[in-house]
Protein backbone atom coordinates (compact mmCIF):
# COMPACT_ATOMS: atom_id res chain seq x y z
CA UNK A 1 -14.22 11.59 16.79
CA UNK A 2 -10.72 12.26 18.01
CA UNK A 3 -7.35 11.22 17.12
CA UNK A 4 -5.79 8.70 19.82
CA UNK A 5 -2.03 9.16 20.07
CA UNK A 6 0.06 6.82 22.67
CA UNK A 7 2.31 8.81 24.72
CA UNK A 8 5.73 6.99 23.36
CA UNK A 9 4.25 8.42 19.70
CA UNK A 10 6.17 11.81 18.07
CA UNK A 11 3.64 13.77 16.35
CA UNK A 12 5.45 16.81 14.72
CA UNK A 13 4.18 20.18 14.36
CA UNK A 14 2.08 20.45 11.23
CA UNK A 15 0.74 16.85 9.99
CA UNK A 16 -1.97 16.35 9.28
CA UNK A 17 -3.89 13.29 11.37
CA UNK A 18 -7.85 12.75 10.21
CA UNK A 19 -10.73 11.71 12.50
CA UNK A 20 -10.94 8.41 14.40
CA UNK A 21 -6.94 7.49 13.54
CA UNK A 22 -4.69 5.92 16.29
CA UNK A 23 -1.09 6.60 16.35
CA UNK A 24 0.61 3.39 18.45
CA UNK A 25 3.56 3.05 20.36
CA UNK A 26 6.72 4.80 19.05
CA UNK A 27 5.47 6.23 15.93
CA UNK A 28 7.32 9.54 14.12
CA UNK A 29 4.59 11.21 12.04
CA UNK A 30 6.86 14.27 10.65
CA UNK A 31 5.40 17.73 10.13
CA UNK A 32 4.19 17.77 6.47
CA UNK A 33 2.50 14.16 6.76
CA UNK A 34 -0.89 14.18 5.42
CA UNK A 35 -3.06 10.90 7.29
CA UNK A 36 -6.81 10.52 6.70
CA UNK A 37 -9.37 9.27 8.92
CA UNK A 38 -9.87 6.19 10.58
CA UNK A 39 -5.75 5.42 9.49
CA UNK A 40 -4.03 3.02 11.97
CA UNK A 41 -0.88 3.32 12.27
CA UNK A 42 1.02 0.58 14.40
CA UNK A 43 4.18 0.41 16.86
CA UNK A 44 7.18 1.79 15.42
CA UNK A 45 6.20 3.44 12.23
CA UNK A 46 7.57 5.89 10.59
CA UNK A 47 5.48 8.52 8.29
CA UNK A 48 8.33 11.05 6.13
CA UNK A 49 7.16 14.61 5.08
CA UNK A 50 6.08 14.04 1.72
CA UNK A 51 3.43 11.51 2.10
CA UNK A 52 0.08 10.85 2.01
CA UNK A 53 -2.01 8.26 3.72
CA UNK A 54 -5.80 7.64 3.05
CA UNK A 55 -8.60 6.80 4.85
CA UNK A 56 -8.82 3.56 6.63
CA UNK A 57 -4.99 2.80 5.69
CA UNK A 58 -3.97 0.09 8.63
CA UNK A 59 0.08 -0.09 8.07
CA UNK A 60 1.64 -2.57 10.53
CA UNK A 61 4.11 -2.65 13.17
CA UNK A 62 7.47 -1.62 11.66
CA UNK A 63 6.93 0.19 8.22
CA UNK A 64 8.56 3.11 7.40
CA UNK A 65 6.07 5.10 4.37
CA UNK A 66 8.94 7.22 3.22
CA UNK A 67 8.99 10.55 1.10
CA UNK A 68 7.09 10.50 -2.03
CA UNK A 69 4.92 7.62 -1.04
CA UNK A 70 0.94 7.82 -1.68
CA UNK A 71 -1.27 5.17 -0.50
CA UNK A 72 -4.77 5.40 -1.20
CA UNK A 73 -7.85 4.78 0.68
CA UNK A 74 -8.03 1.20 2.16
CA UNK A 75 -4.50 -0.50 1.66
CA UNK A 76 -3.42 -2.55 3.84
CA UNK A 77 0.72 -3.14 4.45
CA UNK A 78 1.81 -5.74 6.13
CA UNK A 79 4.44 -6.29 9.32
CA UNK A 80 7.98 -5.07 8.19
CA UNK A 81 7.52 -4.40 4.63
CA UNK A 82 9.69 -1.64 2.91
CA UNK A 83 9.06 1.39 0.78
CA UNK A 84 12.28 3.24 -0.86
CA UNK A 85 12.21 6.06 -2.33
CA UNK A 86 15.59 6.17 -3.84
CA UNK A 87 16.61 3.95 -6.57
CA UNK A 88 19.92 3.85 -6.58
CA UNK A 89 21.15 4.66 -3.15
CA UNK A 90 24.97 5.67 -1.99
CA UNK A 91 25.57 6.99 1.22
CA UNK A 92 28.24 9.48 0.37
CA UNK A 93 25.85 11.18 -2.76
CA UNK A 94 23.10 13.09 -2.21
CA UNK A 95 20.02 12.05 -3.83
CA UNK A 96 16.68 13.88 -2.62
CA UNK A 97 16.32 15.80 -5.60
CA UNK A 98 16.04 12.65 -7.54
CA UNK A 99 13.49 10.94 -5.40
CA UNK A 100 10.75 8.54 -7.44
CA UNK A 101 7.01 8.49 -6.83
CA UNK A 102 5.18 4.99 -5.33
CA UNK A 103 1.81 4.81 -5.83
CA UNK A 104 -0.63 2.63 -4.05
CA UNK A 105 -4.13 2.62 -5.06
CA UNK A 106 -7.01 2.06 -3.49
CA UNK A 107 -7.54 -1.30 -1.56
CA UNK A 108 -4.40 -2.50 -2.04
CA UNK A 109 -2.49 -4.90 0.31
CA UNK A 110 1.34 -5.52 1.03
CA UNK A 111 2.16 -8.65 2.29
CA UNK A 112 4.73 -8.89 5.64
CA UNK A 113 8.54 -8.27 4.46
CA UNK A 114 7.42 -7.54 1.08
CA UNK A 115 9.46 -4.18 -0.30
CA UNK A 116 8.43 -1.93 -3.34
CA UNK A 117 11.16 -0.01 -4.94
CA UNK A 118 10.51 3.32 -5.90
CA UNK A 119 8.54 4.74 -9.15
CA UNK A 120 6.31 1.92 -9.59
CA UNK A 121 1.92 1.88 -9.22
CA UNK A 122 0.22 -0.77 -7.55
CA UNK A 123 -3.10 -1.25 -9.04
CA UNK A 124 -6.37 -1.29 -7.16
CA UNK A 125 -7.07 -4.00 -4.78
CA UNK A 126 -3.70 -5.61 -6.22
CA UNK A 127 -2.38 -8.42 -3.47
CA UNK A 128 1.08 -8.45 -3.02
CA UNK A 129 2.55 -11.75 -1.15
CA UNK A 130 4.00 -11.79 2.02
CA UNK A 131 8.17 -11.04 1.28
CA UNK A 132 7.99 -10.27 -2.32
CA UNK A 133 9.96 -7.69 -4.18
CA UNK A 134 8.12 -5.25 -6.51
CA UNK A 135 9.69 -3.31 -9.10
CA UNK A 136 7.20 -2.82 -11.83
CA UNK A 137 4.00 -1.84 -11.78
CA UNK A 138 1.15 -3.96 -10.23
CA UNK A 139 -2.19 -4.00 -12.79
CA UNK A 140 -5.76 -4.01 -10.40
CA UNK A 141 -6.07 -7.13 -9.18
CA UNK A 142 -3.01 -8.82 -9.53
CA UNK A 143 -1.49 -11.10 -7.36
CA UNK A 144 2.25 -10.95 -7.32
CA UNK A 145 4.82 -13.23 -5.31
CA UNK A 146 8.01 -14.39 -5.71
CA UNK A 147 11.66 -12.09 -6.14
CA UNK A 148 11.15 -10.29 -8.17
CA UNK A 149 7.79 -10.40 -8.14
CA UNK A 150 5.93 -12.48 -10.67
CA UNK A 151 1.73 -11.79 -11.21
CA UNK A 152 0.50 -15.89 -10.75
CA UNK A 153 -3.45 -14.81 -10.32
CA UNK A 154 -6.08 -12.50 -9.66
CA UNK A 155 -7.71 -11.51 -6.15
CA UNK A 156 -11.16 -9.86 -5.46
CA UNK A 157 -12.09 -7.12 -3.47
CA UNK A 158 -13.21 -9.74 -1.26
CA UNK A 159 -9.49 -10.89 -0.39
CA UNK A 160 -9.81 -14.23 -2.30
CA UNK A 161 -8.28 -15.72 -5.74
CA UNK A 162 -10.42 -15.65 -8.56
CA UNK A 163 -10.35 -18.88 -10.75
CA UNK A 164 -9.18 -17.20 -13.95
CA UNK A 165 -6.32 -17.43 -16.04
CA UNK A 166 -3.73 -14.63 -15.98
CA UNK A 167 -4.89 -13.74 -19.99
CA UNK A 168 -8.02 -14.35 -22.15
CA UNK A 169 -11.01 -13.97 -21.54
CA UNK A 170 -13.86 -15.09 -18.76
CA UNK A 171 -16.00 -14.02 -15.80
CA UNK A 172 -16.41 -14.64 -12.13
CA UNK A 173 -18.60 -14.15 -9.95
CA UNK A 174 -17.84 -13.11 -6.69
CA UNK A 175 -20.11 -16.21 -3.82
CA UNK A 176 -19.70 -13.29 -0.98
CA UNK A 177 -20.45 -10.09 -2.42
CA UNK A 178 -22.10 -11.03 -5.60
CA UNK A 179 -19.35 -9.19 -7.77
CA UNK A 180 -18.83 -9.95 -11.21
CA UNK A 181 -15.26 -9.55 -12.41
CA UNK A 182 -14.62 -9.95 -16.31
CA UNK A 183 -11.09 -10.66 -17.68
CA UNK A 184 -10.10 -9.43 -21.57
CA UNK A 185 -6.91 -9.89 -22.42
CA UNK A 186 -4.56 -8.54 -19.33
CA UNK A 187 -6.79 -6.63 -17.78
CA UNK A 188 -9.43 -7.44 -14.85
CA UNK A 189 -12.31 -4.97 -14.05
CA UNK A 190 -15.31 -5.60 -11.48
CA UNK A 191 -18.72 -4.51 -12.82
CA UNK A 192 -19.77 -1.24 -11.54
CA UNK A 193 -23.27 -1.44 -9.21
């Protein structure tokens, strides 16, 4: 399977672009970028250095996935949402050195406009709203909205919110995938099978 590029892309020397990926119009995937397979990347997005992007990652028109930014397989981020990678930016000081991690696990999504500021985890499969602002970390599962952003539910793999409170205890079981999910305390897990 190849790699489609459109001509208007910029694919530097030296990243790294898996199997079956497409590159859209006026993308900048720098040198040290490391993009798995089947990855879409759409019109004007930008892909820093020091990143990596897993397989089947679609990131929307407009996203810039700066330095120091790890998404996992499967997440999902929306039109015009924003990474940093600096927390406490000034033009006229030099900051690289003090760069912060972002982690995005595995099935994630980020909702259009939303941001994440740097050093924070987004759990698996959490759900992000469309324009929220993240700066903590995200458990599995969690859907967050709201400035900042503020956890109000639970979503399954499926894309859908679970009827469970945000603490306690209970089950659920997924009507399209036949999931169970079981809540104790804070913490969601899906049954493994």
């Amino acid at each position: 399977m190849a790699v489609t590029i459109h001509p208007s892309a910029i694919v530097d020397e030296g990243a790294q672009i898996g199997d079956g990926s497409r590159v859209w119009h006026f993308v900048h995937v720098c040198g040290g970028a490391r993009i798995g397979k089947g990855v879409s990347l759409g019109q004007n997005v930008f892909v820093g250095n020091k990143t990596v992007i897993g397989d089947s990652c679609k990131i929307q028109n407009n996203v810039s996935v700066y330095d120091n930014v790890t998404l996992e397989e499967g997440v999902f981020c929306g039109p015009s949402m924003v990474f940093t990678n600096v927390y406490n930016p000034r033009s006229l000081i030099e900051r690289k050195s003090e760069y912060r991690d972002t982690l995005v696990k595995r099935g994630a999504t980020l909702g259009a406009n939303s941001t994440i500021v740097c050093g924070v985890t987004i759990g698996e499969f959490g759900f992000v709203g469309a324009g929220a602002v993240v700066n903590k970390d995200v458990p599995a599962y969690a859907l967050m909205v709201g400035v900042p952003a503020r956890q109000i539910g639970w979503m399954s793999e499926y894309g859908e919110q679970i009827e469970l409170p945000l603490s306690g205890d209970g089950q659920y079981l997924c009507p399209h995938d036949g999931s169970t999910y079981t809540l104790e305390g804070q913490t969601l897990t899906k049954a493994k099978g």
